[in-house]
N, C-alpha and C. Protein backbone atom coordinates (compact mmCIF):
# COMPACT_ATOMS: atom_id res chain seq x y z
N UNK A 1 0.90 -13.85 -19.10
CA UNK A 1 0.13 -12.82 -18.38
C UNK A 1 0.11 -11.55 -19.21
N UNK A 2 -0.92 -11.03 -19.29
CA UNK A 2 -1.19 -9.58 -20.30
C UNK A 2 -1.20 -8.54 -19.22
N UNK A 3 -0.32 -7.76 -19.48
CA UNK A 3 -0.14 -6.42 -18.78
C UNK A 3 -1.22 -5.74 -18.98
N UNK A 4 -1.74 -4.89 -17.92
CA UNK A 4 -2.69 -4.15 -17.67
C UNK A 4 -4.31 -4.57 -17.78
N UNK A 5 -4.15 -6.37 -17.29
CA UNK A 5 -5.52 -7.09 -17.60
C UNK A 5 -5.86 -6.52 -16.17
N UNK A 6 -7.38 -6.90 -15.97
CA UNK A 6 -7.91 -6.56 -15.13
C UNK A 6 -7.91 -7.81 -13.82
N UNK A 7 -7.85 -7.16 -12.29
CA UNK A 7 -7.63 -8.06 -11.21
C UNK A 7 -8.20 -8.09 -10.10
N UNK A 8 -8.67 -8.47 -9.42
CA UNK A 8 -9.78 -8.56 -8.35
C UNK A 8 -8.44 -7.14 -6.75
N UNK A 9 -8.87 -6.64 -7.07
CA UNK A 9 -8.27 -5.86 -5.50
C UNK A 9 -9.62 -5.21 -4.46
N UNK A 10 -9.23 -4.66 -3.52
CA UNK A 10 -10.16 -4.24 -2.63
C UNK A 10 -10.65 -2.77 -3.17
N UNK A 11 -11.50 -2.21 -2.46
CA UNK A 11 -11.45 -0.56 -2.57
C UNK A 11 -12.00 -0.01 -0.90
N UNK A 12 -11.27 0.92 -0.38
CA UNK A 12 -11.79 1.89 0.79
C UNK A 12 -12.36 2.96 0.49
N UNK A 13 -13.27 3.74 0.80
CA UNK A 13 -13.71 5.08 0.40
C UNK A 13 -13.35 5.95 1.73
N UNK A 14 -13.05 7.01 1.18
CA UNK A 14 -12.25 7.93 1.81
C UNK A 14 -13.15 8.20 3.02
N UNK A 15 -14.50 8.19 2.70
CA UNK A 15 -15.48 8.48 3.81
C UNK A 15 -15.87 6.50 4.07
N UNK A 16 -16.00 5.94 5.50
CA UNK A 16 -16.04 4.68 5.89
C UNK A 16 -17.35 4.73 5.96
N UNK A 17 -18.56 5.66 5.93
CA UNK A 17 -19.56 5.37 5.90
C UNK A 17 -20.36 5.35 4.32
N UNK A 18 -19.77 5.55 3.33
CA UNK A 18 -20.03 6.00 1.93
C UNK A 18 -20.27 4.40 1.45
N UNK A 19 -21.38 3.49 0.83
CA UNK A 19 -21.36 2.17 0.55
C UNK A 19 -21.33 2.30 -1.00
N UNK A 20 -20.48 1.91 -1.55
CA UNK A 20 -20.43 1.86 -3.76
C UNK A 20 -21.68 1.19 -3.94
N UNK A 21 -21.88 2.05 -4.84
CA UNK A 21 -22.60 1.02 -5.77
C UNK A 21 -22.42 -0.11 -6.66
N UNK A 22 -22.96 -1.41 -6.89
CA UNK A 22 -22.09 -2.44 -7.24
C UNK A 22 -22.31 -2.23 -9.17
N UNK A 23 -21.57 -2.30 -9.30
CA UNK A 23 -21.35 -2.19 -11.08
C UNK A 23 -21.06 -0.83 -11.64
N UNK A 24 -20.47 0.16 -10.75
CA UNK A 24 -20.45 1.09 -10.64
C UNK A 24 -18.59 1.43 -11.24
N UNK A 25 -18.28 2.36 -12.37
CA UNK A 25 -17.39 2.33 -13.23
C UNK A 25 -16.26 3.02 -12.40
N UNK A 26 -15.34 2.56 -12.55
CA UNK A 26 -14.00 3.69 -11.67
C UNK A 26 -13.22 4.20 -12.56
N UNK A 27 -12.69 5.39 -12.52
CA UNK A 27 -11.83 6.11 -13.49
C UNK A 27 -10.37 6.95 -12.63
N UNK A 28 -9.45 6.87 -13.50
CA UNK A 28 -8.24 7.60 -12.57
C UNK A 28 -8.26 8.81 -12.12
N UNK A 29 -9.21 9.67 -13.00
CA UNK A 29 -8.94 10.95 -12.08
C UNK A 29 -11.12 11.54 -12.20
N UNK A 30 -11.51 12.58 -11.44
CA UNK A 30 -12.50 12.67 -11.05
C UNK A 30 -12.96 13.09 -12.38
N UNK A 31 -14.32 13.67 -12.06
CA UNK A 31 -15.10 14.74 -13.17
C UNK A 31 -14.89 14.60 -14.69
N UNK A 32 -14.31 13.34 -14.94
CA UNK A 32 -14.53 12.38 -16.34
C UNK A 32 -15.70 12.72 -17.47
N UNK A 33 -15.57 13.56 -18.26
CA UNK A 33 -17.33 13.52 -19.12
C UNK A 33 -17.45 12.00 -19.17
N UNK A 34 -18.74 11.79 -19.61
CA UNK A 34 -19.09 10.56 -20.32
C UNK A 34 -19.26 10.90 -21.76
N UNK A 35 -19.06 9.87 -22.70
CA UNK A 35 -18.61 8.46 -22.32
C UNK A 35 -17.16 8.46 -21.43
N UNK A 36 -16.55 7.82 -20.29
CA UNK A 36 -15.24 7.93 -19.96
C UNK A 36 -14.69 6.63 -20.37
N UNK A 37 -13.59 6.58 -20.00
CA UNK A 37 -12.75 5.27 -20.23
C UNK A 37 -12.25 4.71 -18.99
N UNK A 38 -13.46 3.51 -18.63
CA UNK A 38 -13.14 3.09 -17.10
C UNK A 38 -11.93 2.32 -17.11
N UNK A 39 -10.90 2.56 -15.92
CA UNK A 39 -10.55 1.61 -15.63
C UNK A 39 -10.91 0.11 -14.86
N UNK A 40 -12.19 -0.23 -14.55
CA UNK A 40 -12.47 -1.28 -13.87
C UNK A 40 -14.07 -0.76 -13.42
N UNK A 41 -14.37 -1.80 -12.60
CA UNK A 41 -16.08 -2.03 -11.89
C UNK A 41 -15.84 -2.73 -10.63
N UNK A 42 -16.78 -1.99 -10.04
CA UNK A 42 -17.37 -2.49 -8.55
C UNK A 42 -17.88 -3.91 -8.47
N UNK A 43 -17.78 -4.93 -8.02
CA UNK A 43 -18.30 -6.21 -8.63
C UNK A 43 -19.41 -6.47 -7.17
N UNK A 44 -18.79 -5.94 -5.68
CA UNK A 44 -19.41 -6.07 -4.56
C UNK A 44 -18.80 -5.04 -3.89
N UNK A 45 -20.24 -4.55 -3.15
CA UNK A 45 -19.62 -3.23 -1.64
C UNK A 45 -20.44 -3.68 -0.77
N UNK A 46 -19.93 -3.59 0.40
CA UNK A 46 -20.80 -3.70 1.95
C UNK A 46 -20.83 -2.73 3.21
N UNK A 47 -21.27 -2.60 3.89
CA UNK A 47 -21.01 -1.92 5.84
C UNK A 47 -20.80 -3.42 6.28
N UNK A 48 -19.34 -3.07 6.36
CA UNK A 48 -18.75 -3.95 7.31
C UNK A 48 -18.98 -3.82 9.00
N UNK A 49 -19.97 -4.30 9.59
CA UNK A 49 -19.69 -4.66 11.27
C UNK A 49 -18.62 -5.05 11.40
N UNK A 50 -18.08 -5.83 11.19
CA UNK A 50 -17.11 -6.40 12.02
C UNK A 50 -15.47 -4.98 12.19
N UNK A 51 -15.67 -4.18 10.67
CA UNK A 51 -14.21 -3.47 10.59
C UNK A 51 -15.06 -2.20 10.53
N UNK A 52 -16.38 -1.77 11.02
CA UNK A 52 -17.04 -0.46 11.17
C UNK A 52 -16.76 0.65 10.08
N UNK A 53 -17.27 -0.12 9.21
CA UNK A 53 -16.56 1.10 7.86
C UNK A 53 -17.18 0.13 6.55
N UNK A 54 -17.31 0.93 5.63
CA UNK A 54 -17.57 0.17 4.34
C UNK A 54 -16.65 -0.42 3.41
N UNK A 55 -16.68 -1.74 3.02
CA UNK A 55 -15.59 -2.32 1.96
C UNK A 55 -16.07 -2.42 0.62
N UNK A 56 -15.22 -2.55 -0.42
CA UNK A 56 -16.03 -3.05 -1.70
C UNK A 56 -14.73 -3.89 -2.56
N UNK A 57 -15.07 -4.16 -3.34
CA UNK A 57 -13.90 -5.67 -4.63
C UNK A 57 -14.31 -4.68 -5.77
N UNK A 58 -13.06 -4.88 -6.41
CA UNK A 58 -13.32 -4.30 -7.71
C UNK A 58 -12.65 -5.17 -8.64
N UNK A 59 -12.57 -5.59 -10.23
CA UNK A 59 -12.10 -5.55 -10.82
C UNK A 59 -11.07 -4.71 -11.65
N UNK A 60 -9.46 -4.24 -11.60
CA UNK A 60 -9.09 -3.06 -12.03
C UNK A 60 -8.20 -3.36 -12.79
N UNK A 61 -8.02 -2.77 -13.95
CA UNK A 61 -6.86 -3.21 -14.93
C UNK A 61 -5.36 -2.62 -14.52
N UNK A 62 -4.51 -3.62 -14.20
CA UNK A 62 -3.43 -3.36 -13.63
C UNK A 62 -3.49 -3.59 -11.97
N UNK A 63 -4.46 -4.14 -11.49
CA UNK A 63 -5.37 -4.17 -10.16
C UNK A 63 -4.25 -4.01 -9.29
N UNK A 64 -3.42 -5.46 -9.59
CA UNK A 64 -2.05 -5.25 -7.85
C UNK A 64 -1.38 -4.13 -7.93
N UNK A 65 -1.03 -3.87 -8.91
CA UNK A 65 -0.31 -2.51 -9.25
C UNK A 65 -0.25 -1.41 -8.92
N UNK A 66 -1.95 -1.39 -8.16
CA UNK A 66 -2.42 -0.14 -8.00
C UNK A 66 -2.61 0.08 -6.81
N UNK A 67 -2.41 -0.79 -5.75
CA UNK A 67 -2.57 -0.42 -4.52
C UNK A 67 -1.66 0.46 -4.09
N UNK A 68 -2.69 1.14 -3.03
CA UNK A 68 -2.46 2.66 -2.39
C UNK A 68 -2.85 3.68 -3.31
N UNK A 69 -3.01 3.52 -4.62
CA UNK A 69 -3.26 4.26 -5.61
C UNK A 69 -4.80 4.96 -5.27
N UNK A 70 -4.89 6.48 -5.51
CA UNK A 70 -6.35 6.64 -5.41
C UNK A 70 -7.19 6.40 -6.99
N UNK A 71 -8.34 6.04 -7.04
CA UNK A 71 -9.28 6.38 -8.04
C UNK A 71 -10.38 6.76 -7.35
N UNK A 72 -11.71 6.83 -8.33
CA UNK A 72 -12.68 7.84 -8.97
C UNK A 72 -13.71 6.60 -9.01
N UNK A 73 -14.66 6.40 -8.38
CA UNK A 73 -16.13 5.72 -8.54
C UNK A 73 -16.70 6.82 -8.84
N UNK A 74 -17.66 6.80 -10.20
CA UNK A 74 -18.56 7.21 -10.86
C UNK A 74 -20.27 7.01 -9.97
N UNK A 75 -20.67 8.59 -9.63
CA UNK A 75 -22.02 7.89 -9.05
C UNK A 75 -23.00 9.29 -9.22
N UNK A 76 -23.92 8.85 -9.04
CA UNK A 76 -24.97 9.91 -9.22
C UNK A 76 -24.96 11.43 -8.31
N UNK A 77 -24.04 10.77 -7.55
CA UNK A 77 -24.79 12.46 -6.62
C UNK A 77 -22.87 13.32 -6.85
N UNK A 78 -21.91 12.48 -7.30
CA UNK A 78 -20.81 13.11 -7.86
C UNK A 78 -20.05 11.79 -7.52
N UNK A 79 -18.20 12.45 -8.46
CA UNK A 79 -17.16 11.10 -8.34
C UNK A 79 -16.97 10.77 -6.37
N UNK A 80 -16.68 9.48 -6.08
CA UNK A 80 -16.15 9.12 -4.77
C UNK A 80 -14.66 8.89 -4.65
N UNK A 81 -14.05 9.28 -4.03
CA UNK A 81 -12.65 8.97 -3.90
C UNK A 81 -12.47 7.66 -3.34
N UNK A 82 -11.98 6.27 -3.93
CA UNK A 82 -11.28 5.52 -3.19
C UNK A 82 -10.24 4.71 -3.28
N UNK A 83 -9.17 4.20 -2.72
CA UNK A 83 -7.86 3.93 -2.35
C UNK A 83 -8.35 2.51 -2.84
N UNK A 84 -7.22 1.78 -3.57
CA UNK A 84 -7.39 0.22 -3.48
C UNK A 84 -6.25 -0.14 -2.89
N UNK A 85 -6.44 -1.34 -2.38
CA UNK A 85 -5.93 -2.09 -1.52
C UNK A 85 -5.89 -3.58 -1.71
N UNK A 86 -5.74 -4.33 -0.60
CA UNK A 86 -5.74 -5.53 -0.97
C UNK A 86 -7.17 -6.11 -0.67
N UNK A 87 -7.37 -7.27 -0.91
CA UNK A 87 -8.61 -7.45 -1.33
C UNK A 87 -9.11 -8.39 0.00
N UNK A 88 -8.15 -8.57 0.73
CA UNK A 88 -8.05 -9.09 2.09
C UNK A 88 -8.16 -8.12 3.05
N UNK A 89 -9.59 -7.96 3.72
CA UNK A 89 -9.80 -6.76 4.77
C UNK A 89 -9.58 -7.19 6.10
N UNK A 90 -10.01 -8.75 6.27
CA UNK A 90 -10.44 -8.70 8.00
C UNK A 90 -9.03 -10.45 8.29
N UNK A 91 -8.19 -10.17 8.99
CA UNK A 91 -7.50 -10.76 10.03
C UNK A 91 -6.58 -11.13 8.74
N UNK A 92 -5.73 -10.18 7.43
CA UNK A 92 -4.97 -10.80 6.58
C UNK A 92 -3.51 -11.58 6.78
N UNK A 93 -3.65 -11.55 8.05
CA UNK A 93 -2.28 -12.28 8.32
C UNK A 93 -2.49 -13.87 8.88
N UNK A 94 -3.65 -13.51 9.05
CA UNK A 94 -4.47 -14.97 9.64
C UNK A 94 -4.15 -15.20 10.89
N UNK A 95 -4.34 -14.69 11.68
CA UNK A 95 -3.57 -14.65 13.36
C UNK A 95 -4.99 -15.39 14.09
N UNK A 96 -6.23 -14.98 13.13
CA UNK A 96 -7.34 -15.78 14.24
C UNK A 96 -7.70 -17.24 13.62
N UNK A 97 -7.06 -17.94 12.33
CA UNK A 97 -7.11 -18.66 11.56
C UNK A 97 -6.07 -19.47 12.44
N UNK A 98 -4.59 -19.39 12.50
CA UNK A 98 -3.67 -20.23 12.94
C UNK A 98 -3.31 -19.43 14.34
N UNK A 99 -3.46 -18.98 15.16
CA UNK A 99 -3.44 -18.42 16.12
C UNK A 99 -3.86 -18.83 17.82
């Protein structure tokens, strides 16, 4: 295993109505010039119905590592703040699966 490869985790945005853009670069801290040095990409974001808030997957180097950790999505109208997490949003304990 190579330290600091990149790993599928979740991302929350600080605002639940804010949806990423998908391919969209994340960096550790905000207001990055370009060129920056991403740590990872948006691979998918959605509005979740079911958890009333927006989710997204990222690819992040060091990915498990980093949960609770905040980063920096790169986007046109300025950086977004969001928290990664696990990449498991809806019933992760499986209670409606074996339940």
């Amino acid at each position: 295993r190579r330290e600091g490869r990149r790993q599928l985790v979740g991302l929350l945005t600080r605002d639940p109505k804010v949806v990423l853009e998908e391919g969209a670069q994340l960096a550790e801290r905000p207001g990055l010039p370009a060129p920056m040095k991403a740590v990872g990409h948006v691979t998918s974001s959605y509005a979740s119905a079911a958890l009333g808030r927006s989710i997204a997957l990222a690819m992040v180097a060091g990915g498990r590592a980093r949960v609770g950790q905040a980063l920096h999505v790169r986007a046109p109208g300025g950086d977004i703040e969001v928290e990664v997490t696990s990449p498991v949003f809806y019933d992760p304990e499986g209670v409606r699966l074996h339940g």
